[in-house]
Protein backbone atom coordinates (compact mmCIF):
# COMPACT_ATOMS: atom_id res chain seq x y z
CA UNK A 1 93.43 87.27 92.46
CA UNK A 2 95.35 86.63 95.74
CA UNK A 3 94.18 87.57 99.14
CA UNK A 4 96.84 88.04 102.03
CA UNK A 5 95.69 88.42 105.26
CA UNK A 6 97.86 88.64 108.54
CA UNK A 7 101.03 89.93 106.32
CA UNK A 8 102.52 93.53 106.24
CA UNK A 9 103.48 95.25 103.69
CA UNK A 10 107.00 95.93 103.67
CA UNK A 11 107.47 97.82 99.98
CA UNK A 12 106.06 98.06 96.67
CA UNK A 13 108.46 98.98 93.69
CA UNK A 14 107.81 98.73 89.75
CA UNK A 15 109.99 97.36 87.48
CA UNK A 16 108.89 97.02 83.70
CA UNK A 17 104.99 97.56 84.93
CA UNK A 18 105.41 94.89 87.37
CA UNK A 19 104.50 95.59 90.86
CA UNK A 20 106.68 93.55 93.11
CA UNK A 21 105.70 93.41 96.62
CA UNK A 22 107.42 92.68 99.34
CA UNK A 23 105.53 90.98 102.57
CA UNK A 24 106.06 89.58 105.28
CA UNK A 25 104.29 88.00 108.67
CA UNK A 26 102.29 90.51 110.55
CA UNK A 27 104.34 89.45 113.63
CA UNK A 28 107.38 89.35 111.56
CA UNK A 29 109.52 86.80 109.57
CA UNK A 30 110.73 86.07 106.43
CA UNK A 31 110.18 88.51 103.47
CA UNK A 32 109.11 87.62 100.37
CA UNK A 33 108.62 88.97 96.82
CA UNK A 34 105.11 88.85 95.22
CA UNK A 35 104.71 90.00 91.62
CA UNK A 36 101.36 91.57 90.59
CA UNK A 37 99.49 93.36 87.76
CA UNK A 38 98.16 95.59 90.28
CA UNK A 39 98.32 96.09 93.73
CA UNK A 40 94.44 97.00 94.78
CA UNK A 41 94.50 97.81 98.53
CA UNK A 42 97.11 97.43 101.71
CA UNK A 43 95.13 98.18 104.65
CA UNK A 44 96.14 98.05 107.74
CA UNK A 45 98.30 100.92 108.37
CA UNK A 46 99.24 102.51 111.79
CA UNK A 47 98.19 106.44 112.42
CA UNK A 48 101.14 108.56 111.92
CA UNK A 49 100.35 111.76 113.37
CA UNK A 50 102.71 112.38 116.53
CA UNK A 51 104.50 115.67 116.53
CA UNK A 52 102.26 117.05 113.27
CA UNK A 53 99.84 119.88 115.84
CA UNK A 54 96.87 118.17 114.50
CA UNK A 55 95.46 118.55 118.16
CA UNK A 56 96.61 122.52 117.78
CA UNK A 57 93.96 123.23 115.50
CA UNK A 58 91.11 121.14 116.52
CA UNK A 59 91.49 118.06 114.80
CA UNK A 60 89.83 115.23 117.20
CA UNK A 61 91.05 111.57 117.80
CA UNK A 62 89.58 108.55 118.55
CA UNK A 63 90.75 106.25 121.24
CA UNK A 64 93.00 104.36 118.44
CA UNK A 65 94.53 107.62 117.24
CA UNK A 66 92.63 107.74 113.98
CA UNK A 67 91.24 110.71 112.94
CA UNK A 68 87.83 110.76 114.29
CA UNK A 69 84.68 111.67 112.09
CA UNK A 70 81.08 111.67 112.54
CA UNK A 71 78.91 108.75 110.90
């Protein structure tokens, strides 16, 4: 098992049951290809939720635009 930190995930496409994975630097730079079994978890994702009326019906964000839920 490999563990990437500080690297974005550009794409993940499967070819013959191969996930290949292209990365690169968080703060940008080269790409490269990984090959993998299985791809477990890419965290690290930016809140998309600009122009969707979330606020319109209620829904409540906190102060990093995530979703906000109780504990």
């Amino acid at each position: 098992m490999n563990i990437n930190t500080a690297t974005k995930v550009v794409s993940i496409k499967k070819k013959n049951g191969i996930a290949q994975v292209t990365v690169e630097d968080s703060k940008g730079g080269n790409p490269r290809v990984l090959e993998a079994e299985m791809v477990i978890v890419s965290i690290g994702r930016k809140p998309y939720v600009t122009g969707l009326g979330a606020k319109d019906i209620g829904i409540r964000f906190n102060q990093y635009g995530q979703i906000k839920i109780n504990s």
